[in-house]
C-alpha atoms as a PDB file:
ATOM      1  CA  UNK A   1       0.000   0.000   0.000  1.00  0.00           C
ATOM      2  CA  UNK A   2       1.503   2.963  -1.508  1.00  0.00           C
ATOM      3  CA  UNK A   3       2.054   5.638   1.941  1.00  0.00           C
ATOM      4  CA  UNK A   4       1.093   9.328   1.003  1.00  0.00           C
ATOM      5  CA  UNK A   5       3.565  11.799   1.324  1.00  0.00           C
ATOM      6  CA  UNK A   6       2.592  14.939   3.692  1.00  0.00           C
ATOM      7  CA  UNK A   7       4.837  17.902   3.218  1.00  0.00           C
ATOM      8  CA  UNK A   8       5.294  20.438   5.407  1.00  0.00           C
ATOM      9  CA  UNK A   9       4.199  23.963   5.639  1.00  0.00           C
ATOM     10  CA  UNK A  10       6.452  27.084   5.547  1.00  0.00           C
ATOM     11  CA  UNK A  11       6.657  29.166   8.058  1.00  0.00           C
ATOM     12  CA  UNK A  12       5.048  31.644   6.156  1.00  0.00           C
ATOM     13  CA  UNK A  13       1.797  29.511   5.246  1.00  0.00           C
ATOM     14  CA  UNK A  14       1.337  28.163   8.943  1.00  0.00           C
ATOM     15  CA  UNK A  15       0.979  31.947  10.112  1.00  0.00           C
ATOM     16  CA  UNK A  16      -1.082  32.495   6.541  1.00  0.00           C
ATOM     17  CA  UNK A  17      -3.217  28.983   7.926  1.00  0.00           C
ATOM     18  CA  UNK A  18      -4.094  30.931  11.153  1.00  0.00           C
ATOM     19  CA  UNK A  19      -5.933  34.145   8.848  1.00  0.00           C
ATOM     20  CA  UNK A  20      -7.770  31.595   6.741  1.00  0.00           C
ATOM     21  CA  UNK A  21     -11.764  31.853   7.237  1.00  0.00           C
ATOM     22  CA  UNK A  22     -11.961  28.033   6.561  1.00  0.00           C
ATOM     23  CA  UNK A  23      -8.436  26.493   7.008  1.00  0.00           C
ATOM     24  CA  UNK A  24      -8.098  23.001   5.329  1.00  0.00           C
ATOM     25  CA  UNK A  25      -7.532  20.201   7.518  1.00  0.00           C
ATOM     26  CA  UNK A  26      -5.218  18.564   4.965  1.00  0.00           C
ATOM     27  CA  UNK A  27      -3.694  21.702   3.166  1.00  0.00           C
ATOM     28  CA  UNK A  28      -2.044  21.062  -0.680  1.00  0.00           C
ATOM     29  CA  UNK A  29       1.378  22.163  -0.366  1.00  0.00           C
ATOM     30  CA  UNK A  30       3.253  20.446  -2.266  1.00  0.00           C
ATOM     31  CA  UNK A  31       4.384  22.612  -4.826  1.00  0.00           C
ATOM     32  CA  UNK A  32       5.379  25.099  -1.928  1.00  0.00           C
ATOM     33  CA  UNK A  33       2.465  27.253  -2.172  1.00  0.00           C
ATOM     34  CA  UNK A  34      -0.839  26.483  -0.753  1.00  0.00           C
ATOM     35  CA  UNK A  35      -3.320  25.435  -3.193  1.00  0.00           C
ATOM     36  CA  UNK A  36      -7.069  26.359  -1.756  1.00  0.00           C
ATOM     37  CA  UNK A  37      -8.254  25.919  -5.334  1.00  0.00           C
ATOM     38  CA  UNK A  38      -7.312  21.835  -5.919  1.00  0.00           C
ATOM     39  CA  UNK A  39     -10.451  20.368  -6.689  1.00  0.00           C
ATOM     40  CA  UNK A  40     -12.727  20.875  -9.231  1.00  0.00           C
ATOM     41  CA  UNK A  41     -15.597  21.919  -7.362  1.00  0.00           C
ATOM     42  CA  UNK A  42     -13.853  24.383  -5.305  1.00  0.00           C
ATOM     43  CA  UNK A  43     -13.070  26.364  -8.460  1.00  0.00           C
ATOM     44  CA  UNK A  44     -15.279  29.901  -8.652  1.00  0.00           C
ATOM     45  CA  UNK A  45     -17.566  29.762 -11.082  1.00  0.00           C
ATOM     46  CA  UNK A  46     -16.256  32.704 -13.143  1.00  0.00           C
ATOM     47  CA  UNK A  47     -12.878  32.597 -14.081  1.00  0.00           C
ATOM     48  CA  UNK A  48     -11.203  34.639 -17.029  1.00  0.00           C
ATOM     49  CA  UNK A  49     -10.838  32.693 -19.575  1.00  0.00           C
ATOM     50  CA  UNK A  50      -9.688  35.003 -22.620  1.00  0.00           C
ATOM     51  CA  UNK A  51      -6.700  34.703 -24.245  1.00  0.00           C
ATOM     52  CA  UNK A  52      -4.219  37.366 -22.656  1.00  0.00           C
ATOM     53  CA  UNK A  53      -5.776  35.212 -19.044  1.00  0.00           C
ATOM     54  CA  UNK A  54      -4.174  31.673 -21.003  1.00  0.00           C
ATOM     55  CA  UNK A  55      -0.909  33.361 -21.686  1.00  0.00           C
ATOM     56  CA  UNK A  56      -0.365  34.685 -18.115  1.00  0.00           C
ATOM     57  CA  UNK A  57      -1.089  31.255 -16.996  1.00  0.00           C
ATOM     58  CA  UNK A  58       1.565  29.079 -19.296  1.00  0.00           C
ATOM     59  CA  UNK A  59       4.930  28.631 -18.705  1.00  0.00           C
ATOM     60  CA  UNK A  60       5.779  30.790 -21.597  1.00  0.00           C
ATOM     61  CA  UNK A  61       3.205  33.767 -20.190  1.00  0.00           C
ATOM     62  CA  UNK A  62       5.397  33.709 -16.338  1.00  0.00           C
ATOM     63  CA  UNK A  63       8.418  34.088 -18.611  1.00  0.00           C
ATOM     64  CA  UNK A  64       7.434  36.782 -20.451  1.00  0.00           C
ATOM     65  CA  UNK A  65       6.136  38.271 -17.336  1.00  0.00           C
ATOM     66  CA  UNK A  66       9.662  38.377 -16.441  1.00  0.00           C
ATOM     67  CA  UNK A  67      10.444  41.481 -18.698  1.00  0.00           C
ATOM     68  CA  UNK A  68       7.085  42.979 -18.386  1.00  0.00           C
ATOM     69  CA  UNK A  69       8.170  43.741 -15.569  1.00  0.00           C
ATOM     70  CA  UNK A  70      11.301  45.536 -16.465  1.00  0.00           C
ATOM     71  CA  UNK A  71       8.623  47.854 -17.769  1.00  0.00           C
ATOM     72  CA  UNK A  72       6.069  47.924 -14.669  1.00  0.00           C
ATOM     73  CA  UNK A  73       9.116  48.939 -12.334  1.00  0.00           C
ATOM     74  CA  UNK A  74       9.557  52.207 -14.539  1.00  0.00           C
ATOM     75  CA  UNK A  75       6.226  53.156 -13.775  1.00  0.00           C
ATOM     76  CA  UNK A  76       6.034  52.269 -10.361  1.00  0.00           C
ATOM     77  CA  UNK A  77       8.526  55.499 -10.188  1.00  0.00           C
ATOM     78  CA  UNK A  78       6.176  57.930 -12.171  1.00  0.00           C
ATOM     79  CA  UNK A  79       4.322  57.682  -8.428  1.00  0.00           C
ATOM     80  CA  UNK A  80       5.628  57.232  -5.206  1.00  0.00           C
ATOM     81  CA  UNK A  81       5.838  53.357  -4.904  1.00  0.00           C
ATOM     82  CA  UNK A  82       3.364  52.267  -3.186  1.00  0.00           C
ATOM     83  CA  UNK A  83       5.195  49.808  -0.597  1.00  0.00           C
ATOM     84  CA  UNK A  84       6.526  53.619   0.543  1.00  0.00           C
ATOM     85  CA  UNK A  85       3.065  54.869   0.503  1.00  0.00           C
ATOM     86  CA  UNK A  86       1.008  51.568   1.950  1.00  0.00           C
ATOM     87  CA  UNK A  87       3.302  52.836   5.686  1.00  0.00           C
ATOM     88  CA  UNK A  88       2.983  48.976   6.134  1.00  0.00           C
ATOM     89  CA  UNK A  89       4.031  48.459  10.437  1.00  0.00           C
ATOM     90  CA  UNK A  90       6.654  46.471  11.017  1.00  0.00           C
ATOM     91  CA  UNK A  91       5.422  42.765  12.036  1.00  0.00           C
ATOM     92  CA  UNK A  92       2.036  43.391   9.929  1.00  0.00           C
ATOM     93  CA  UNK A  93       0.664  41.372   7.430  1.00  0.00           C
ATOM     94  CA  UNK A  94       0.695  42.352   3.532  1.00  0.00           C
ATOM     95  CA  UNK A  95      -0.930  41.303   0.847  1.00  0.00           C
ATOM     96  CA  UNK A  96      -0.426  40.932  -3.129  1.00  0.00           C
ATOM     97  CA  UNK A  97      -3.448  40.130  -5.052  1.00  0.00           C
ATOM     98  CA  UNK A  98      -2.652  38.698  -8.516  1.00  0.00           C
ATOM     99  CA  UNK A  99       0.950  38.496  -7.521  1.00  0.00           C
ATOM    100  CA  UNK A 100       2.350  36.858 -10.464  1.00  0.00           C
ATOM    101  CA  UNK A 101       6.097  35.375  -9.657  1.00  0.00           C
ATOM    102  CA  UNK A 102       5.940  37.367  -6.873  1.00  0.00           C
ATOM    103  CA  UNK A 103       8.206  40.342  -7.059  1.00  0.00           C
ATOM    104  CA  UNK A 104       6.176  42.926  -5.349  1.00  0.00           C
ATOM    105  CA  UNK A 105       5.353  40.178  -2.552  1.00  0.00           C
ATOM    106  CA  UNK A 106       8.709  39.845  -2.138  1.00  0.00           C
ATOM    107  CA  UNK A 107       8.697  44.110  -1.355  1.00  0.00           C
ATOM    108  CA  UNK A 108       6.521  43.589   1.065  1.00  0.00           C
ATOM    109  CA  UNK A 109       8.342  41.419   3.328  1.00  0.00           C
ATOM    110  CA  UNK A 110      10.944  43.173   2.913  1.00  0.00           C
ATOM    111  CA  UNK A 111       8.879  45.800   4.471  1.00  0.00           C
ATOM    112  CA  UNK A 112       6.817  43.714   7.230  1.00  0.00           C
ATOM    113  CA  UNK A 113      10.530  42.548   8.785  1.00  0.00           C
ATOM    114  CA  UNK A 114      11.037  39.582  10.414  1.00  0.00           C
ATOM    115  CA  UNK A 115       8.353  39.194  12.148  1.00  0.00           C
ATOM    116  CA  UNK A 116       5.781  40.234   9.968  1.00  0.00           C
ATOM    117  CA  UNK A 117       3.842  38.074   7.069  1.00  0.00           C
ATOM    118  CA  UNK A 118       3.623  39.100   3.205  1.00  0.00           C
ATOM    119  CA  UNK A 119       0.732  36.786   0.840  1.00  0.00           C
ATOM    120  CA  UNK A 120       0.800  36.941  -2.090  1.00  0.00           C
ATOM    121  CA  UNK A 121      -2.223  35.254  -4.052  1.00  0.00           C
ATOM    122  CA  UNK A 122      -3.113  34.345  -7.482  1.00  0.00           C
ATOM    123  CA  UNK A 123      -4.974  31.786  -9.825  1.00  0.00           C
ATOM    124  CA  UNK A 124      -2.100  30.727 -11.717  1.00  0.00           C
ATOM    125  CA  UNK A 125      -0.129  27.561 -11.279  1.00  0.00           C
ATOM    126  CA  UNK A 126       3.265  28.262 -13.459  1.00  0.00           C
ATOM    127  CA  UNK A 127       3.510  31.851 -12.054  1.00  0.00           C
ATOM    128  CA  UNK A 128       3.263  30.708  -8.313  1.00  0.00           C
ATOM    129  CA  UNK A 129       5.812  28.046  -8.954  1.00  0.00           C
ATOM    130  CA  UNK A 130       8.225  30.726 -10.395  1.00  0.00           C
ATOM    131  CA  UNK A 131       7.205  32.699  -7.003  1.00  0.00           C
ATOM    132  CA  UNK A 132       7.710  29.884  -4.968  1.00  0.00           C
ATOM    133  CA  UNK A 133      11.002  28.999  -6.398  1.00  0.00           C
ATOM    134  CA  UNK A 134      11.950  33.125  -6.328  1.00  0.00           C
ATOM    135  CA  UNK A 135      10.745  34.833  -3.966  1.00  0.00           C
ATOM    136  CA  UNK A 136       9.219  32.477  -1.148  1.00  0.00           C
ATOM    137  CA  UNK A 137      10.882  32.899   2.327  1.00  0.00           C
ATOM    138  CA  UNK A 138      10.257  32.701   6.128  1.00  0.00           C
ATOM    139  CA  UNK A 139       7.892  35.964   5.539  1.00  0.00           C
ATOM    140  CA  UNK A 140       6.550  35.605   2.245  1.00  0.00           C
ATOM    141  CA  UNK A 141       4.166  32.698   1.364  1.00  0.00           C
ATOM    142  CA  UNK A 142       1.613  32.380  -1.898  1.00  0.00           C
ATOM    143  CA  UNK A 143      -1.336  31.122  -2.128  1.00  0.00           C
ATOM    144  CA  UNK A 144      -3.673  29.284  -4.834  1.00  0.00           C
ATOM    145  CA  UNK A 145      -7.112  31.624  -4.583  1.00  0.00           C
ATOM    146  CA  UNK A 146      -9.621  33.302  -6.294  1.00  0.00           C
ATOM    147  CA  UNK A 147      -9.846  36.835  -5.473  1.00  0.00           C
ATOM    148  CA  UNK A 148     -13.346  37.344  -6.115  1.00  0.00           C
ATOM    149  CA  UNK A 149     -13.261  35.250  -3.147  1.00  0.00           C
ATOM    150  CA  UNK A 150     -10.411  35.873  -0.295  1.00  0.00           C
ATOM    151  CA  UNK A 151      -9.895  33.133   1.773  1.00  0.00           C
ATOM    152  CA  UNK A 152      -8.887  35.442   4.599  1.00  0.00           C
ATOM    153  CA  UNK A 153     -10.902  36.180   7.542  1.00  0.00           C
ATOM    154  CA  UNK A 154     -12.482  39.637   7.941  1.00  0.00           C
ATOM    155  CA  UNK A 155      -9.996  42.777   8.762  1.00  0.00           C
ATOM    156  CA  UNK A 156      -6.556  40.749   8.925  1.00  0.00           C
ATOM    157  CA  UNK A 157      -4.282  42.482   6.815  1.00  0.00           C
ATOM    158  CA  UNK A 158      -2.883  45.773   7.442  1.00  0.00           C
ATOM    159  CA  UNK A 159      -2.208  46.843   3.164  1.00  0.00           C
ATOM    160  CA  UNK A 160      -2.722  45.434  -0.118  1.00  0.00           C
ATOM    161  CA  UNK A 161      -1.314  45.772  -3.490  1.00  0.00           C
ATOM    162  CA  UNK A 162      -2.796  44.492  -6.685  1.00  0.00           C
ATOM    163  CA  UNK A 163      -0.955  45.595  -9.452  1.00  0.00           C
ATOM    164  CA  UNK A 164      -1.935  45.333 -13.265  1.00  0.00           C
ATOM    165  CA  UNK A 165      -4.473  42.226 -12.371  1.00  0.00           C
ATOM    166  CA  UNK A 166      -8.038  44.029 -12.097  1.00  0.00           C
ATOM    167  CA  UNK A 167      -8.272  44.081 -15.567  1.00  0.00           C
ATOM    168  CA  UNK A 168      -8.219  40.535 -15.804  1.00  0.00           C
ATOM    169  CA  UNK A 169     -10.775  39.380 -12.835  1.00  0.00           C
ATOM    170  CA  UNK A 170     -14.490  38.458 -15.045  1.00  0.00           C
ATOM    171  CA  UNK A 171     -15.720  40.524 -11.399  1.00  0.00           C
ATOM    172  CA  UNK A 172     -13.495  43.645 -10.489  1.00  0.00           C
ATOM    173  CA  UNK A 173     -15.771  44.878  -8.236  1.00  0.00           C
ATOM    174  CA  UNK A 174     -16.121  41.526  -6.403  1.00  0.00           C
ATOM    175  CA  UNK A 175     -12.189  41.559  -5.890  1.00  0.00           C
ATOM    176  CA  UNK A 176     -12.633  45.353  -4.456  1.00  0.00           C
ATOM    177  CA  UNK A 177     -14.761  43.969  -2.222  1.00  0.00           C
ATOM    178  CA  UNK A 178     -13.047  41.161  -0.747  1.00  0.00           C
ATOM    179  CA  UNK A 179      -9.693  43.731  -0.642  1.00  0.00           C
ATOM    180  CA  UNK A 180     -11.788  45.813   1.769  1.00  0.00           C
ATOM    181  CA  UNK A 181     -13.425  43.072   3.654  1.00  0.00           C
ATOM    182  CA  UNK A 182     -10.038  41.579   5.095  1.00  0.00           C
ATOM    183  CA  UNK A 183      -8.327  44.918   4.991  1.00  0.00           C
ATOM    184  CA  UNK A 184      -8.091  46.087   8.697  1.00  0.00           C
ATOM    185  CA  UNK A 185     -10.015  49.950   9.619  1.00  0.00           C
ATOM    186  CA  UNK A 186      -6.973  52.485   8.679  1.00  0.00           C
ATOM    187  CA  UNK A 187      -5.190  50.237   6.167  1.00  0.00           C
ATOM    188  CA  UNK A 188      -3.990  51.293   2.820  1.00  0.00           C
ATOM    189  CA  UNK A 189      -4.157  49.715  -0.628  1.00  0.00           C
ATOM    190  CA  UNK A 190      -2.371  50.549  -4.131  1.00  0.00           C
ATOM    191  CA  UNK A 191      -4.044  49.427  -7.458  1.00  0.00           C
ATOM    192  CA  UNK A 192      -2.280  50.114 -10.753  1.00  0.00           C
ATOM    193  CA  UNK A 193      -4.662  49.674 -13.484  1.00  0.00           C
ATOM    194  CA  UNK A 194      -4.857  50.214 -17.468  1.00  0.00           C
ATOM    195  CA  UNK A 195      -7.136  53.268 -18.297  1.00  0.00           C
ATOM    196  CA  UNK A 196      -9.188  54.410 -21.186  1.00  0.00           C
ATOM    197  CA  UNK A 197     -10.128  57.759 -19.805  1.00  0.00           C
ATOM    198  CA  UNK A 198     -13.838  58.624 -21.204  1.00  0.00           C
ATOM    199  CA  UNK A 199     -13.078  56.014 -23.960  1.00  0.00           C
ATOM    200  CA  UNK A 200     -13.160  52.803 -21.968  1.00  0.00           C
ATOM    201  CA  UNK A 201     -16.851  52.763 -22.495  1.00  0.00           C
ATOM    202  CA  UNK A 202     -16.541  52.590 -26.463  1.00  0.00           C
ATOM    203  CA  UNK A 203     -13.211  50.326 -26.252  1.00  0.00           C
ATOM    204  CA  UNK A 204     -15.132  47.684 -23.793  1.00  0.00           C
ATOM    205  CA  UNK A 205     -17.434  47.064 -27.434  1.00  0.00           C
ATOM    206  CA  UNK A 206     -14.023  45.594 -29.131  1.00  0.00           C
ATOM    207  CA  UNK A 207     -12.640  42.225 -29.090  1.00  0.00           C
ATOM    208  CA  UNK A 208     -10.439  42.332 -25.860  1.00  0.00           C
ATOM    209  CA  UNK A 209      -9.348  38.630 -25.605  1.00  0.00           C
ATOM    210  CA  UNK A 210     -10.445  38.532 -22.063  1.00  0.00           C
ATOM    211  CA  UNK A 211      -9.061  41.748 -20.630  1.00  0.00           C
ATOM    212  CA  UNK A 212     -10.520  45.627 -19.976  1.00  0.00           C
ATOM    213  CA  UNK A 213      -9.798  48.902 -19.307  1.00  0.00           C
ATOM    214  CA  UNK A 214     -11.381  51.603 -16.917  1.00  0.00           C
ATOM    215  CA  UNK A 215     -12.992  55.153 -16.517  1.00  0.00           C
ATOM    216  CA  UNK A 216     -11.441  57.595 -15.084  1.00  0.00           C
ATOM    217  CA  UNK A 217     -13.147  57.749 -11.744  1.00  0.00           C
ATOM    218  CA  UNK A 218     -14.360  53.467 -11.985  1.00  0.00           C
ATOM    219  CA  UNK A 219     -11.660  52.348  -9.502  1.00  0.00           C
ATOM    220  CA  UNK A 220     -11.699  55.631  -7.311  1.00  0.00           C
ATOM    221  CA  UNK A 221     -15.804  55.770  -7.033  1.00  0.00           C
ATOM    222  CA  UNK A 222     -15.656  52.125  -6.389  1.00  0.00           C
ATOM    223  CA  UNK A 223     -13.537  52.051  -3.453  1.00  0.00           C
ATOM    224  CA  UNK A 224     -15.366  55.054  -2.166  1.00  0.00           C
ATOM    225  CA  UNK A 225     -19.003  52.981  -1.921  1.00  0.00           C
ATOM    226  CA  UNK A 226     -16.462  50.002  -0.165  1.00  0.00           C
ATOM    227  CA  UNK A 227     -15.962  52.440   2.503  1.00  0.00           C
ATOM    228  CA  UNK A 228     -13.042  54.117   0.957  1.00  0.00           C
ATOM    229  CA  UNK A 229     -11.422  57.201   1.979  1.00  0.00           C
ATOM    230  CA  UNK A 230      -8.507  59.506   1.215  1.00  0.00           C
ATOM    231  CA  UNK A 231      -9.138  57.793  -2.459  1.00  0.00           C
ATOM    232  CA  UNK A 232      -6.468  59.680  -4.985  1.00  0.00           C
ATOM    233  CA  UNK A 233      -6.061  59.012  -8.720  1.00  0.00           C
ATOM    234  CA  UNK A 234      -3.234  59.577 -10.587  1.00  0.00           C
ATOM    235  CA  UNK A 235      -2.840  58.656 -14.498  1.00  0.00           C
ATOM    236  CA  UNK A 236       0.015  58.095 -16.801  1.00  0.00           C
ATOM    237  CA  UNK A 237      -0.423  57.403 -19.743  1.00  0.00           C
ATOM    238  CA  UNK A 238      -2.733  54.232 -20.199  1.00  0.00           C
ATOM    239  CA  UNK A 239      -1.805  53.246 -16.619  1.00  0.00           C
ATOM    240  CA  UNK A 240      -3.846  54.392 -13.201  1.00  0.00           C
ATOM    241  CA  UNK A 241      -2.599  54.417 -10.118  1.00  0.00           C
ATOM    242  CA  UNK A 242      -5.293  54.530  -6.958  1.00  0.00           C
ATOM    243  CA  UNK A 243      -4.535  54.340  -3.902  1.00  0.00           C
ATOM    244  CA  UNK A 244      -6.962  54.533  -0.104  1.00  0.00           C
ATOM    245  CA  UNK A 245      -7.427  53.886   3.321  1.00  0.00           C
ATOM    246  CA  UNK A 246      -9.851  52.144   4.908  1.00  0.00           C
ATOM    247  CA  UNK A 247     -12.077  54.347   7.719  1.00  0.00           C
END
């Protein structure tokens, strides 16, 4: 009788296990992240299944990723970066939301220090290997989730980052949501998104292989009805920056 092999959790996923709203009692981590998304039926509903969505997630896509974001780090510095603006405490928790291999997590446990805890979460299998193999560490840990659906309990993280993933989720507002839910009252959050200005109405009619763009004031009046405040904009180009605190 063939014995199954348990692995053991990181020291960053058995603090993540304690923040879970429904931890599993036999948790899938044996590709060094844990997976929350294994089975079939566990799967959200909607998922983005276009085709920019099926390159992120191939091997090829978390490659290519590599030197997109060569790119994404020359805009983080048209804004203040916003692991200098999220004021993250020392020994807090931080969290990435479409983290992709994982270089912003990485940021932000840098910035948590030793004793603090940095997630970073996404849907996609080859980029959280390339995280896990990267970036992982005794303060940064990924997770396999859906972020229309956090798996983290109400008001346990102190900031969040999702950069250049919105435009990808079938339910952006769903993901806003669940950022504010588990943010803690007083915590900040970042978004860079890809805008359209007062033409993202007429470009959302085009073939878009699975992604969008946004209004001006979408992200902004959206995190304002989630409870939102100190909610500033900034554009540059195509990209958005927003950034908030939760009252």
């Amino acid at each position: 009788m063939n014995e199954v092999r348990r692995f053991p959790l990181s020291p960053a996923l058995q603090r993540a296990m304690t923040l879970l709203s429904d931890p599993p009692s036999d948790p899938q981590v044996d590709r060094g992240y844990l997976d929350l998304l294994g089975g079939p039926g566990d799967v959200a509903a909607q998922q983005n299944t276009g085709a920019i969505q099926k390159l992120w997630a191939s091997p090829f896509g978390s490659m290519f990723y590599d030197n997109a974001q060569a790119v994404a780090r020359g805009l983080l510095e048209a804004w203040q970066h916003p692991i200098d603006w999220l004021d993250i405490p020392v020994g807090g928790v931080a969290l990435d939301v479409g983290c992709g291999p994982g270089s912003i997590t990485a940021s932000l446990a840098r910035a948590v220090g030793a004793d603090g805890l940095a997630l970073g979460v996404d849907v996609s299998e080859p980029m959280l290997a390339r995280a896990v193999r990267v970036q992982a560490g005794s303060q940064a840990g990924f997770l396999r989730a859906d972020a229309q659906r956090l798996p983290l309990r109400d008001n346990t993280v102190d900031a969040i980052t999702s950069i250049a993933v919105l435009q990808l989720i079938p339910d952006p507002a769903a993901a806003l949501g669940e950022m504010a839910r588990v943010l803690k009252p007083g915590g900040r959050i970042a978004l860079m998104v890809p805008t359209a200005g007062s033409a993202a109405r007429l470009w959302r009619l085009l073939p878009k292989a699975g992604a969008r763009v946004f209004g001006d004031d979408e992200i902004a009046d959206t995190l304002e009805s989630q409870g939102f405040t100190s909610v500033r904009v900034k554009n540059v180009g195509t990209i958005q920056w927003v950034r908030g605190k939760r009252a």
